[in-house]
Protein backbone atom coordinates (compact mmCIF):
# COMPACT_ATOMS: atom_id res chain seq x y z
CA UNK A 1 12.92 -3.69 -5.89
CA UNK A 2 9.48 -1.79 -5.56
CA UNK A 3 7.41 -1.80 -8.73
CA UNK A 4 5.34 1.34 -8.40
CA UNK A 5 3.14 0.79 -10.94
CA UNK A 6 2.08 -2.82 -9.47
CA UNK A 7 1.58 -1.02 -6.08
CA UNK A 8 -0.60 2.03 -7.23
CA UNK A 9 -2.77 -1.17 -9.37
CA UNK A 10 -3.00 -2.75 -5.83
CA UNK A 11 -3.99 0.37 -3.89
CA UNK A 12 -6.44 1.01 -6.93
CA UNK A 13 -8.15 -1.78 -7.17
CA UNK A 14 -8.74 -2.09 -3.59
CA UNK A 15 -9.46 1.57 -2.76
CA UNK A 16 -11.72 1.26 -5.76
CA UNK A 17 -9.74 4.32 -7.45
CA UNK A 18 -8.09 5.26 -10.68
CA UNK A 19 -4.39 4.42 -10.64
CA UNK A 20 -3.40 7.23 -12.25
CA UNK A 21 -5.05 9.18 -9.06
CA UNK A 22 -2.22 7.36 -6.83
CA UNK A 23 0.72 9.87 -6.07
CA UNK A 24 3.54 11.10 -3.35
CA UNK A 25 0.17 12.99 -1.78
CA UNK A 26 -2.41 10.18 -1.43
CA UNK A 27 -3.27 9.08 1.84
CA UNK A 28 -6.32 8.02 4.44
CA UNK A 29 -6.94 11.68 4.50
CA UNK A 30 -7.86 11.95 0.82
CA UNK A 31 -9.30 9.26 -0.12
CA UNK A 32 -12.43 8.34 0.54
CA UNK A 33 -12.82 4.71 0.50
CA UNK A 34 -9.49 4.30 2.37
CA UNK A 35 -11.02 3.91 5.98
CA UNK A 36 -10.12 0.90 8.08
CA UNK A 37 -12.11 -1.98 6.54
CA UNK A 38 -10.24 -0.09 3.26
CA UNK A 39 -6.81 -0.32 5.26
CA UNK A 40 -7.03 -3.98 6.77
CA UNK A 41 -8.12 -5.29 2.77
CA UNK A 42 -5.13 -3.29 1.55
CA UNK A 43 -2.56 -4.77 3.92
CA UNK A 44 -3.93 -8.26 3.13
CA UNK A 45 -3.40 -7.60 -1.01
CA UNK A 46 -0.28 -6.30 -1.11
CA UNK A 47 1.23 -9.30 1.51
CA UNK A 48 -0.51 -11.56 -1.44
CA UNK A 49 0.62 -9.57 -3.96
CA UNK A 50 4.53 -8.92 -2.78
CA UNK A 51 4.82 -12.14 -1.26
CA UNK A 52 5.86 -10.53 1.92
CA UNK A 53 4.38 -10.30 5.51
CA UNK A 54 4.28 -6.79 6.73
CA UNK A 55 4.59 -6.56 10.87
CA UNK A 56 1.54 -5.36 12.79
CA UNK A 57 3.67 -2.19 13.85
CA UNK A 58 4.31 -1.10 9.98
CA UNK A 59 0.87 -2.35 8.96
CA UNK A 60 -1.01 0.16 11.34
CA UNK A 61 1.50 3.11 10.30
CA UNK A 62 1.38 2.98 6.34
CA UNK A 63 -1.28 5.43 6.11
CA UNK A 64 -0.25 7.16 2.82
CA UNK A 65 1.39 5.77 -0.74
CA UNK A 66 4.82 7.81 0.70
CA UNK A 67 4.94 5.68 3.77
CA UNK A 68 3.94 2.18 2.19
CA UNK A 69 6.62 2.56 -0.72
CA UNK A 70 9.29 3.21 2.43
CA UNK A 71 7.80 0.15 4.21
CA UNK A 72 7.44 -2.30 1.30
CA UNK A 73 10.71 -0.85 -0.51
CA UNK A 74 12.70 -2.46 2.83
CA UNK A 75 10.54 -5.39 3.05
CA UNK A 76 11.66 -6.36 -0.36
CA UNK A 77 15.15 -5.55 -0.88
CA UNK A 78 15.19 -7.62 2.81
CA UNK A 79 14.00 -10.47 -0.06
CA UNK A 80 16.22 -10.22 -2.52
């Protein structure tokens, strides 16, 4: 199971935003540090982070907090 709050720390600390900014709405398009140096360091923390390995087709399409939820949400019930 997906623990949100644990993602939107992720996604902070490496976007270098508030957590509490994180929401259904947040994506590449709205915030600024989240470019593709941004996207590549993201992908890397939350495999570390989840203990998971995210394929290189999902890992180029999670470009908002909606999408990555759906992605890692599949990845990890796969786990359990």
């Amino acid at each position: 199971m997906l623990n949100e709050n644990k993602l939107k720390q992720v996604m902070a600390v490496v976007l270098k935003v508030d957590a509490s900014s994180i929401n259904e709405a947040s994506s590449m398009d709205n915030i600024k540090t989240w470019d593709s140096l941004g996207h590549m360091n993201l992908i890397l923390a939350l495999e570390d982070e989840f203990k998971i390995t995210i394929p290189d087709d999902d890992a180029g399409n999670i470009s908002s907090y909606k999408l990555i939820k759906v992605v890692l949400g599949e990845l990890l019930d796969g786990v359990a």
